[in-house]
N, C-alpha and C. Protein backbone atom coordinates (compact mmCIF):
# COMPACT_ATOMS: atom_id res chain seq x y z
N UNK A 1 2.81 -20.98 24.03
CA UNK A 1 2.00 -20.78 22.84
C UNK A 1 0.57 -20.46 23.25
N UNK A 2 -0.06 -19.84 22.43
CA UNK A 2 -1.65 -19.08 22.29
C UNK A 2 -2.17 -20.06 21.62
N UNK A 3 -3.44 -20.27 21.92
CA UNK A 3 -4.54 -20.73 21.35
C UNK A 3 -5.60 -19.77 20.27
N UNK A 4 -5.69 -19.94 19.44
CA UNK A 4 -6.57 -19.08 18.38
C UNK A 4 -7.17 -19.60 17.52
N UNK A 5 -8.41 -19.08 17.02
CA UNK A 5 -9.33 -19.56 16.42
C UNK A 5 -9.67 -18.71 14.95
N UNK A 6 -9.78 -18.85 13.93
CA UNK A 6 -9.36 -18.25 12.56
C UNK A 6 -10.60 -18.64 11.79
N UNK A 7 -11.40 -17.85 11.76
CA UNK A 7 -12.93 -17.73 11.14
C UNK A 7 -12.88 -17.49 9.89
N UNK A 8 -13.01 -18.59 8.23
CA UNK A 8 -12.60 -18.16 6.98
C UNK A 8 -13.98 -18.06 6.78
N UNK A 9 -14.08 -17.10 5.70
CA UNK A 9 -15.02 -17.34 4.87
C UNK A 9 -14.71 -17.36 3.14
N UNK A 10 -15.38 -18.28 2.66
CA UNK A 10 -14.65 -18.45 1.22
C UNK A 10 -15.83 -18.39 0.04
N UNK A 11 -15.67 -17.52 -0.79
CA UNK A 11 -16.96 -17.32 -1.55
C UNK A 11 -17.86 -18.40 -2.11
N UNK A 12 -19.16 -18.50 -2.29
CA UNK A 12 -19.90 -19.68 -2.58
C UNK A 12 -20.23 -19.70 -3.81
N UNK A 13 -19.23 -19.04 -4.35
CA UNK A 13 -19.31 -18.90 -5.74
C UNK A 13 -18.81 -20.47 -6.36
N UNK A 14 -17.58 -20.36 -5.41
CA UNK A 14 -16.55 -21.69 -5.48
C UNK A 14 -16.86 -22.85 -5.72
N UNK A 15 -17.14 -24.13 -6.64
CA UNK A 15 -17.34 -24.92 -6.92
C UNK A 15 -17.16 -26.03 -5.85
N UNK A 16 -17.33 -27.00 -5.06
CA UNK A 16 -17.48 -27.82 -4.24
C UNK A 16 -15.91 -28.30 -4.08
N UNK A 17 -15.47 -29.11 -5.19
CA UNK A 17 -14.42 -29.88 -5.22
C UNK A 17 -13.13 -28.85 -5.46
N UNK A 18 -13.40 -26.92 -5.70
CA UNK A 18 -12.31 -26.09 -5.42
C UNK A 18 -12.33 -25.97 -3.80
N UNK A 19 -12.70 -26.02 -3.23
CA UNK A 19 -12.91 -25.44 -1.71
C UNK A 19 -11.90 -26.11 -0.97
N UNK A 20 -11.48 -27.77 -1.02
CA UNK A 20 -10.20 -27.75 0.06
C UNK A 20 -9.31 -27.60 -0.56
N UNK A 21 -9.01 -27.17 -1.57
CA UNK A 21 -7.53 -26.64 -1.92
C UNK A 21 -7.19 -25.46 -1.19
N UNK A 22 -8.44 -25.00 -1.23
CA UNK A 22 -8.27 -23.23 -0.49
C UNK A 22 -8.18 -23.77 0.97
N UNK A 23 -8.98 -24.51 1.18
CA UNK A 23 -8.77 -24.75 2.92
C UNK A 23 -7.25 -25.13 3.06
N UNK A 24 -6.80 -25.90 2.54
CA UNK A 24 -5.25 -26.80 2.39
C UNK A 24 -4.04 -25.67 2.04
N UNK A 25 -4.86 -24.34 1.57
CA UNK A 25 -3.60 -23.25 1.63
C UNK A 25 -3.95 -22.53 2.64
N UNK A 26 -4.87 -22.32 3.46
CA UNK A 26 -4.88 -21.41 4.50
C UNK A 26 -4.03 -22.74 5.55
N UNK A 27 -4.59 -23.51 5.95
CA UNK A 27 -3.74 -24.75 6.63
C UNK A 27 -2.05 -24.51 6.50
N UNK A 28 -1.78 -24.69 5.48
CA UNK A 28 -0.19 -24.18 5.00
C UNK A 28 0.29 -22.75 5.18
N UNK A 29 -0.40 -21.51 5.40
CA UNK A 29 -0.12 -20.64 5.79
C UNK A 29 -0.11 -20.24 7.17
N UNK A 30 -1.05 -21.04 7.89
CA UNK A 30 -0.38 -21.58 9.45
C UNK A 30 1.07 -21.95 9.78
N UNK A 31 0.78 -23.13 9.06
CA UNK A 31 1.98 -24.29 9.61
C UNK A 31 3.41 -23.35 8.97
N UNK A 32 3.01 -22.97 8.13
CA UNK A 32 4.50 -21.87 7.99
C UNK A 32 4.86 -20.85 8.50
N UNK A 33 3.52 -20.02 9.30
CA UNK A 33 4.38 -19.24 10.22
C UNK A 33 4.60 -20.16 11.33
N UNK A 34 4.64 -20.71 11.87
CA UNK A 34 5.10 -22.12 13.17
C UNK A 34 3.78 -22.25 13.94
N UNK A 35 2.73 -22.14 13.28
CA UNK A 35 2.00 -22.32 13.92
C UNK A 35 1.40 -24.03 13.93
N UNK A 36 0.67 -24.43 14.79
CA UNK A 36 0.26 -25.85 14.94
C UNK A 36 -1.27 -25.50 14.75
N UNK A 37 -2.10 -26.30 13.89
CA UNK A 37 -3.24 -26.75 14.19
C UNK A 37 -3.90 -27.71 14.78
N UNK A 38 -4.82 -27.44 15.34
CA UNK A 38 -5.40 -28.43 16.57
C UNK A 38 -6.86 -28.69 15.40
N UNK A 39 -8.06 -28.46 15.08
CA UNK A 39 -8.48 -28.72 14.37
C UNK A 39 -9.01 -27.78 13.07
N UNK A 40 -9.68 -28.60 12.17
CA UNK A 40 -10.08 -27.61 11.09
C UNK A 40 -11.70 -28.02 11.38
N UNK A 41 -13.04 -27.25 11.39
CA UNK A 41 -14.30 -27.28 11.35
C UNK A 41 -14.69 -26.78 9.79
N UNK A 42 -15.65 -28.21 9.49
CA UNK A 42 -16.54 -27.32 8.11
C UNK A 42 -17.79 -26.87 8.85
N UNK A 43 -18.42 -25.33 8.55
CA UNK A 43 -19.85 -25.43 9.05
C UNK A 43 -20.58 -25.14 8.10
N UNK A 44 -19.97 -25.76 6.63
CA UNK A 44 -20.95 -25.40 5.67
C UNK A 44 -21.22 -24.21 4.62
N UNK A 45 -21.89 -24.21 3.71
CA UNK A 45 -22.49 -22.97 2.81
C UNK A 45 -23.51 -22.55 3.42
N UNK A 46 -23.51 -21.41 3.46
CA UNK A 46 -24.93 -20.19 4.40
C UNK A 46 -24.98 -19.37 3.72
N UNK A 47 -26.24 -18.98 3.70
CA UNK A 47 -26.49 -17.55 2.67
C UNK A 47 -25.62 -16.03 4.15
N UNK A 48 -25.18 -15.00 3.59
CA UNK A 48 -24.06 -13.94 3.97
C UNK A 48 -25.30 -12.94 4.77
N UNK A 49 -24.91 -12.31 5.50
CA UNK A 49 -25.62 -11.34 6.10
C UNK A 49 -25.94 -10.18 5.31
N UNK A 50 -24.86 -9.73 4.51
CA UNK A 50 -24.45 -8.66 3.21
C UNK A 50 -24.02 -8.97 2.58
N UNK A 51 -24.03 -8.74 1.02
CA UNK A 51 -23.07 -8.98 0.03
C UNK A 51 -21.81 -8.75 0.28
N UNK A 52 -20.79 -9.23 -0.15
CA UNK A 52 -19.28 -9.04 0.18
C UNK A 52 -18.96 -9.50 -1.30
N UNK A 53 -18.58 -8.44 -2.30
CA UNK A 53 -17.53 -8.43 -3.61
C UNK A 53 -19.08 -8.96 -3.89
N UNK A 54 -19.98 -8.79 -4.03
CA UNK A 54 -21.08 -9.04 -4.73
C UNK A 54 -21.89 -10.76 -4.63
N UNK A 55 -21.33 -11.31 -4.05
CA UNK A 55 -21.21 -12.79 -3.34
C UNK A 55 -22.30 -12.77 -2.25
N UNK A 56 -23.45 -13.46 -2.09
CA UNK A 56 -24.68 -13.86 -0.96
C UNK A 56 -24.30 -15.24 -0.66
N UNK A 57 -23.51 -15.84 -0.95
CA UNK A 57 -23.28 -17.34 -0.07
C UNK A 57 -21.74 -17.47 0.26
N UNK A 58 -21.50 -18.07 1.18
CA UNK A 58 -20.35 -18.48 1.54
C UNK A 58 -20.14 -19.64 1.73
N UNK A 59 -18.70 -20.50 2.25
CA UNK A 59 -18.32 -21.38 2.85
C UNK A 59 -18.16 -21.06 3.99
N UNK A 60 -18.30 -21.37 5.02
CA UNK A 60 -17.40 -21.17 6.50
C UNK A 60 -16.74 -22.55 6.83
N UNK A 61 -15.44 -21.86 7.39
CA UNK A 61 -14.10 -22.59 8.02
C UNK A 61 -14.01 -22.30 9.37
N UNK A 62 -13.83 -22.62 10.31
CA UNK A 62 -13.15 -22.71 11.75
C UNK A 62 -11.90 -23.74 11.39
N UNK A 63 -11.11 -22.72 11.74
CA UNK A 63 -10.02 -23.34 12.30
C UNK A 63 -9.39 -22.64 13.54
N UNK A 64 -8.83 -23.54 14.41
CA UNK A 64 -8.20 -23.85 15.80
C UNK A 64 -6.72 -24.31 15.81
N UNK A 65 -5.96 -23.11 15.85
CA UNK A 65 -4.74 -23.71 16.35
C UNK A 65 -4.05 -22.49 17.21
N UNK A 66 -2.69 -23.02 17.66
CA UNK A 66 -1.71 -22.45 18.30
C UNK A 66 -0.66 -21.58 17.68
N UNK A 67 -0.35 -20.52 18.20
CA UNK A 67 0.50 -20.05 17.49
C UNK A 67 1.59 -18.93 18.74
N UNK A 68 2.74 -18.60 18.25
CA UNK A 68 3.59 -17.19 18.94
C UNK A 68 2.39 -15.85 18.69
N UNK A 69 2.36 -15.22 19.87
CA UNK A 69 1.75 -14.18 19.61
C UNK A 69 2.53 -12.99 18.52
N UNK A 70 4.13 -12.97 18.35
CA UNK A 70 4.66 -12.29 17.21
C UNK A 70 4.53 -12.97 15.81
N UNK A 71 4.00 -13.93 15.86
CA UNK A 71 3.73 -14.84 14.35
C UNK A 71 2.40 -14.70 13.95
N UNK A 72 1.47 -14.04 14.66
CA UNK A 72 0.33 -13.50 13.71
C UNK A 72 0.40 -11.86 13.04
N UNK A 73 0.66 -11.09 12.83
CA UNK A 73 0.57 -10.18 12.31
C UNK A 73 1.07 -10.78 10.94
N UNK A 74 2.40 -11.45 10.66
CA UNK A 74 2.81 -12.52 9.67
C UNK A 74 1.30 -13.07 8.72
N UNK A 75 0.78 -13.83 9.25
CA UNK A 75 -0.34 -14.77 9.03
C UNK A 75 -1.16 -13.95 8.23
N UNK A 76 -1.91 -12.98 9.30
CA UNK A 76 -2.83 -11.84 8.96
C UNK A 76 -2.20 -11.36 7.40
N UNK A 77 -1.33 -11.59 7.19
CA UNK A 77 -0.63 -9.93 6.36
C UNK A 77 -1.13 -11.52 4.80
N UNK A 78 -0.81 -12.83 5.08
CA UNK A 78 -0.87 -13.77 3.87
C UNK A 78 -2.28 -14.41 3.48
N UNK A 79 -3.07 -13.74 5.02
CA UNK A 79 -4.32 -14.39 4.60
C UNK A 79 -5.26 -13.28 3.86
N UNK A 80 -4.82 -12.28 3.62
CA UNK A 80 -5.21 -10.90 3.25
C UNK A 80 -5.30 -11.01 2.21
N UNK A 81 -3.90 -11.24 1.48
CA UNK A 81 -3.70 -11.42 0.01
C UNK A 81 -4.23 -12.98 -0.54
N UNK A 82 -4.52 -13.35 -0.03
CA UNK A 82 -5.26 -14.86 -0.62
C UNK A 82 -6.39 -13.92 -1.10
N UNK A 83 -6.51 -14.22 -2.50
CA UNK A 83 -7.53 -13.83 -3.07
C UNK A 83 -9.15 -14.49 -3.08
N UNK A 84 -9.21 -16.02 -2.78
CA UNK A 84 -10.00 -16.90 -2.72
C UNK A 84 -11.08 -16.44 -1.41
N UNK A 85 -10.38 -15.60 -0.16
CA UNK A 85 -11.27 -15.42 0.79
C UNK A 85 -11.95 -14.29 0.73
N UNK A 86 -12.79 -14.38 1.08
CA UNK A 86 -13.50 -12.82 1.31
C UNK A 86 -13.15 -12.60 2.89
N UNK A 87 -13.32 -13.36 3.81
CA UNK A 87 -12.88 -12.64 5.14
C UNK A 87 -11.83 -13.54 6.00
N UNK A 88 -11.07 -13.31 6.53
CA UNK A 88 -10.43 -14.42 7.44
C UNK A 88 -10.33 -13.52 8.60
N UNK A 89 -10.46 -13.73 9.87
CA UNK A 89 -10.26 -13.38 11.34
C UNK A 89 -10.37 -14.32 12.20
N UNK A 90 -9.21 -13.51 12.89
CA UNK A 90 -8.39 -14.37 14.00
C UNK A 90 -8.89 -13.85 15.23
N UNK A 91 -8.81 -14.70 16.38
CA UNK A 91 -9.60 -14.41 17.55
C UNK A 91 -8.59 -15.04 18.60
N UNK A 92 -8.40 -14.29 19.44
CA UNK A 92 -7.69 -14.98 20.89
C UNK A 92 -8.51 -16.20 21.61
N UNK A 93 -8.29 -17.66 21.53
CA UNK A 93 -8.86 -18.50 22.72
C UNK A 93 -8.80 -18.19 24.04
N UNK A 94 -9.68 -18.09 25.06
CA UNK A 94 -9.51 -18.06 26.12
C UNK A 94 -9.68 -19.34 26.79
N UNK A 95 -8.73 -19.60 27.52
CA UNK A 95 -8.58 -20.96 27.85
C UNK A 95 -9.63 -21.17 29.47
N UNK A 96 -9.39 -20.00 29.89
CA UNK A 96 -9.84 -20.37 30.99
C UNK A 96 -11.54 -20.30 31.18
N UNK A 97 -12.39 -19.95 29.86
CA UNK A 97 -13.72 -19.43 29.64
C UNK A 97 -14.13 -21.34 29.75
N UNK A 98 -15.13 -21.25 30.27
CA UNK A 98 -15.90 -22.68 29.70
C UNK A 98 -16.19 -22.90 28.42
N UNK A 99 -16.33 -24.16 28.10
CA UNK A 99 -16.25 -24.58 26.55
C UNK A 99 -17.34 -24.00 26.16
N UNK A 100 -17.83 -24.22 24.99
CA UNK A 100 -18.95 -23.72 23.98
C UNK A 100 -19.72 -25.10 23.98
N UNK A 101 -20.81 -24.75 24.60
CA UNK A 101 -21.82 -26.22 24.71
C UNK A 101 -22.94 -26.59 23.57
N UNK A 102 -23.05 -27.15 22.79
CA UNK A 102 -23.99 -27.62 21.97
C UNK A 102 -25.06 -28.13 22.72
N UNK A 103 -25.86 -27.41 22.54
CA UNK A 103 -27.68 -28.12 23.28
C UNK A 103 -28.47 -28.15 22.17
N UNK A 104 -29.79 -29.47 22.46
CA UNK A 104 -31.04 -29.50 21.51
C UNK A 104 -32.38 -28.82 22.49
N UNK A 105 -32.98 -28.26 21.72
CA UNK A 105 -34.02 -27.62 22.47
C UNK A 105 -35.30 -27.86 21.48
N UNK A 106 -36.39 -28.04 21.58
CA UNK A 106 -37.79 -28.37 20.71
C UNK A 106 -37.65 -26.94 20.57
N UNK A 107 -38.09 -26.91 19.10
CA UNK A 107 -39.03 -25.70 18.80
C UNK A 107 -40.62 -26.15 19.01
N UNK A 108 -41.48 -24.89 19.19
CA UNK A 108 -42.45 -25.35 18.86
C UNK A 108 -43.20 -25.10 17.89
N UNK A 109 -43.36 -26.57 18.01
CA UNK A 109 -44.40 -26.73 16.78
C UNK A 109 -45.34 -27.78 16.64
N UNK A 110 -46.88 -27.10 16.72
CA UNK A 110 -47.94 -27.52 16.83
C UNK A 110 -48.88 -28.65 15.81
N UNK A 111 -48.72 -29.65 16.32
CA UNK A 111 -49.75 -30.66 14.77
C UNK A 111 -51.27 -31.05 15.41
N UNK A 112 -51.51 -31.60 14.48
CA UNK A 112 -52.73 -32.23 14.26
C UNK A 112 -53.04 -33.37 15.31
N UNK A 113 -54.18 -34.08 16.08
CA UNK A 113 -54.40 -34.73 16.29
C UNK A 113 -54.50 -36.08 15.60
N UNK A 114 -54.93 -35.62 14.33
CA UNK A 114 -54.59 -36.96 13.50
C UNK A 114 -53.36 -37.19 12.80
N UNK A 115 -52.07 -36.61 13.07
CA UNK A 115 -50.99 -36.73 12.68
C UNK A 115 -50.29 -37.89 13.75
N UNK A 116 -50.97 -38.79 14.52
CA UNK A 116 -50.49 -39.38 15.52
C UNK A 116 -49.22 -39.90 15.33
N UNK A 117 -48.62 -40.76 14.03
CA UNK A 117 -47.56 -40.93 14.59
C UNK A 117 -46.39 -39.91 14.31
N UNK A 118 -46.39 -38.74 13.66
CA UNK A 118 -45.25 -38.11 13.86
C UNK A 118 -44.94 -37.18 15.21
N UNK A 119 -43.77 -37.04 14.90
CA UNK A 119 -43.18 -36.45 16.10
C UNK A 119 -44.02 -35.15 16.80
N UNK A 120 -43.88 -34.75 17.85
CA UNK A 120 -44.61 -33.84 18.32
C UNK A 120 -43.47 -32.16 18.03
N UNK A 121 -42.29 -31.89 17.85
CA UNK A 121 -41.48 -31.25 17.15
C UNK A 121 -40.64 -31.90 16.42
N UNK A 122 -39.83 -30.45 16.13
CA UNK A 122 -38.59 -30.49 15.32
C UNK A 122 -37.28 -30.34 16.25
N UNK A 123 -36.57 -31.21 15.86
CA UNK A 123 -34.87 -30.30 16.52
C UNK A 123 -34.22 -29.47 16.08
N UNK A 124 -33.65 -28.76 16.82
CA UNK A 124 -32.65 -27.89 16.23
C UNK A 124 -31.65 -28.19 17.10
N UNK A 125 -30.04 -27.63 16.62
CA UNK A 125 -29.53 -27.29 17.29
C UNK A 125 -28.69 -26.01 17.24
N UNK A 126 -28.60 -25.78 18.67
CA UNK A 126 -27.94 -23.94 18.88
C UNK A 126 -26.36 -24.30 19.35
N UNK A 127 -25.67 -23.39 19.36
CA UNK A 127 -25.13 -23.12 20.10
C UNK A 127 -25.24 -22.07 21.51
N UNK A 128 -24.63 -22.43 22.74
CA UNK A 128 -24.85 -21.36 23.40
C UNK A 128 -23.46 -21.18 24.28
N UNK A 129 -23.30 -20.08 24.57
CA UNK A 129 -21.80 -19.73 25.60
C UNK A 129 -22.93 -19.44 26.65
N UNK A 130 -22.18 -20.86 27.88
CA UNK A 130 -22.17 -20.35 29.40
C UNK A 130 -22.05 -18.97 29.94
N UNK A 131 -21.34 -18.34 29.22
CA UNK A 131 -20.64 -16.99 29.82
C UNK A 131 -21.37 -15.95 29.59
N UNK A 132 -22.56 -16.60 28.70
CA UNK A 132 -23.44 -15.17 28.27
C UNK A 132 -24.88 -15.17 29.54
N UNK A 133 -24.31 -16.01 30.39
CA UNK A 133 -25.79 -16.56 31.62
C UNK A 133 -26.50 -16.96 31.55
N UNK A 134 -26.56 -17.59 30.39
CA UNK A 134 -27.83 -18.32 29.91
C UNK A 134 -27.93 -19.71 30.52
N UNK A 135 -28.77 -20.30 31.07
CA UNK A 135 -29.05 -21.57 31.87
C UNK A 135 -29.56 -22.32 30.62
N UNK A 136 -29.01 -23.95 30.63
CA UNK A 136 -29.44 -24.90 29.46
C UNK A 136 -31.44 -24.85 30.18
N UNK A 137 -31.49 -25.23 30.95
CA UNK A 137 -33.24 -25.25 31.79
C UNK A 137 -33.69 -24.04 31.23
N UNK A 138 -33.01 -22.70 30.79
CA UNK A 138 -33.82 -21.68 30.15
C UNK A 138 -34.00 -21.82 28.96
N UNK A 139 -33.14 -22.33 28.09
CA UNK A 139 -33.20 -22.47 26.78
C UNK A 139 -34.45 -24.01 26.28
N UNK A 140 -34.19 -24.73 27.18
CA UNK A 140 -34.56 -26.09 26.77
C UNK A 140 -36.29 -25.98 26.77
N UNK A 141 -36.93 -25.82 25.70
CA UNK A 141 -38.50 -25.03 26.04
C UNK A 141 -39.35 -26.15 25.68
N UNK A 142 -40.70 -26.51 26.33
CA UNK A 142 -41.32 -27.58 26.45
C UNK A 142 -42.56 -27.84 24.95
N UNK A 143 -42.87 -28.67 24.65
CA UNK A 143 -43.24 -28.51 23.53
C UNK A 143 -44.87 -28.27 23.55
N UNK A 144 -45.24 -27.00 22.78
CA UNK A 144 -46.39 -26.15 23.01
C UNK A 144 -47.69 -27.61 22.64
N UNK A 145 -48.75 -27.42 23.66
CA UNK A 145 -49.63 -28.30 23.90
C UNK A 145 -50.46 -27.52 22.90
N UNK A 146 -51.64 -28.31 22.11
CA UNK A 146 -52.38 -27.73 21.11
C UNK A 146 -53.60 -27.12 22.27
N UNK A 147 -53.92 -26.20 21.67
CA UNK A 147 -55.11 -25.08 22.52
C UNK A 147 -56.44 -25.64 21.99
N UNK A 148 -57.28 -25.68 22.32
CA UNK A 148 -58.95 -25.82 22.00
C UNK A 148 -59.15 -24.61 21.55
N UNK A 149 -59.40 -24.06 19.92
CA UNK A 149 -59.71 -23.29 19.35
C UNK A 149 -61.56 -23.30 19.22
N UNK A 150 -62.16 -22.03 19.75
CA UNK A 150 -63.61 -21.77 19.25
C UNK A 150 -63.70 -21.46 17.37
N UNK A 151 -64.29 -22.27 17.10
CA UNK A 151 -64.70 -22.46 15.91
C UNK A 151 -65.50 -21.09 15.55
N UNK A 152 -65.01 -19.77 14.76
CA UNK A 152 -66.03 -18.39 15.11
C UNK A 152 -66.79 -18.66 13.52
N UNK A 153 -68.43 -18.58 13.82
CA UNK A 153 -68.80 -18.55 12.39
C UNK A 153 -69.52 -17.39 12.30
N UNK A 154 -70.08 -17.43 10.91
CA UNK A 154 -69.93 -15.89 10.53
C UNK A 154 -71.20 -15.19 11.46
N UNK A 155 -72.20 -15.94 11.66
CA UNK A 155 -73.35 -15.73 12.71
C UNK A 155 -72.79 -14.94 13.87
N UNK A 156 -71.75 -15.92 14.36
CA UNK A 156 -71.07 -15.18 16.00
C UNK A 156 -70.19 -14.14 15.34
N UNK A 157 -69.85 -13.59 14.24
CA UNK A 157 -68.64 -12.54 14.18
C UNK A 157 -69.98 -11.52 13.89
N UNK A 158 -71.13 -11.90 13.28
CA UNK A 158 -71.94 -10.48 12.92
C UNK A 158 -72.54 -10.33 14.41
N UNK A 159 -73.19 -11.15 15.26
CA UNK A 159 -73.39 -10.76 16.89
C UNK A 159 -72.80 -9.83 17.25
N UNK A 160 -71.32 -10.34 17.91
CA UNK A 160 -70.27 -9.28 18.03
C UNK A 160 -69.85 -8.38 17.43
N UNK A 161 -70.27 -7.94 16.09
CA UNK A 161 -69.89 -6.94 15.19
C UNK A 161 -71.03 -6.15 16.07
N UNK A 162 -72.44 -6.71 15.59
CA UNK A 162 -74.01 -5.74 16.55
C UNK A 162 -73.16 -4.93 17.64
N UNK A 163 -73.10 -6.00 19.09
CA UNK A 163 -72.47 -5.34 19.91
C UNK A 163 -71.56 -4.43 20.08
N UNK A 164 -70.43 -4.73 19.09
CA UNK A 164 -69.55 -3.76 19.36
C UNK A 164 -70.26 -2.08 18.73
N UNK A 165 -71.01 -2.32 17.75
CA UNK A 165 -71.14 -0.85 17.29
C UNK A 165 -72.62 -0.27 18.29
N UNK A 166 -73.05 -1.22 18.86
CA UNK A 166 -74.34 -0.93 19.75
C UNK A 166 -73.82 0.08 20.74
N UNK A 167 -72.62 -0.68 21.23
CA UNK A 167 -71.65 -0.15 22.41
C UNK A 167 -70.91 1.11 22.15
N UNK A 168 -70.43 1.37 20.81
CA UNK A 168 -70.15 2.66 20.37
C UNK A 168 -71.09 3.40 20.43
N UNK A 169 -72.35 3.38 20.04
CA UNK A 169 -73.51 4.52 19.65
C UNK A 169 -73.95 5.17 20.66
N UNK A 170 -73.76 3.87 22.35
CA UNK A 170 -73.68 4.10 23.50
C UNK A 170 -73.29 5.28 24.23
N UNK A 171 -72.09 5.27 23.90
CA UNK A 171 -70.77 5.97 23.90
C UNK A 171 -70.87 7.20 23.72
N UNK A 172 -71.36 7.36 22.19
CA UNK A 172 -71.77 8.75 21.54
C UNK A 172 -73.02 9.49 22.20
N UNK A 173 -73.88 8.92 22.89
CA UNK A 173 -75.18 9.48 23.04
C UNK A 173 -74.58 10.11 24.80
């Protein structure tokens, strides 16, 4: 058996408490072509890259299971006609690729001196594939130290305004 991974997306049109019924029939349209699931992932409502059927939000589903490589074209052909999805695709696991690593990395982001006790960032988290060469030490970025800003008042911007057009007239002559 194959390992495969089945990317739903389900319109966010969908009311909260409709959504695992739809998950619970794509699940059943697995397990009936003989396929096994290993897990189901929620990653949530996200606004869509493009409209799809006129729809800007979605659900996303991951699901992970096993299946005969002659028992997906089957699958494909029932997840098509499910009307509830806007996209479903299936993807070959590669078993032998390294896993998909979850890392936290600071963004930066700069506060106040008198903000002492909050945090000095925010977290996020990414995903990243090993396989794309990316080193966790490249991603993991240090959190930006606040700079000593010159205070410019309007005195020093008309100086430098003088100069700069002194330096043009320079130029011209």
């Amino acid at each position: 058996m194959q390992q495969y991974e089945l990317l739903c997306i389900l319109p966010g049109t969908l009311a909260e408490t409709d959504v695992p019924p739809v998950v619970d029939a794509i699940a059943a349209v697995i397990t009936t072509n003989n396929g096994k699931i290993l897990s189901m992932d929620d990653m949530g409502k996200s606004r869509l890259a493009y409209p799809m059927k006129h729809i800007r939000y979605g659900y996303f589903r991951v699901c992970r299971f096993e299946a005969e490589p002659k028992d997906l074209p089957e699958m494909q052909k029932k997840l098509r006609l499910m009307h509830q999805l806007l996209r479903a695709l299936i993807t070959k696991v590669d078993l032998r690729a390294p896993e998909m690593k979850t890392i936290q990395f600071a963004s930066t982001v700069i506060r106040d001196s008198a903000e002492e006790g909050m945090p000095m960032a925010k977290s996020e988290e990414r995903t990243l594939s090993p396989v794309a060469g990316i080193k966790e030490e490249d991603v993991v970025a240090p959190v930006a130290e606040k700079k000593e800003e010159k205070k410019n008042t309007l005195e020093d911007i008309d100086k430098r305004l003088d100069e700069i057009l002194e330096e043009d007239l320079a130029k011209d002559l």
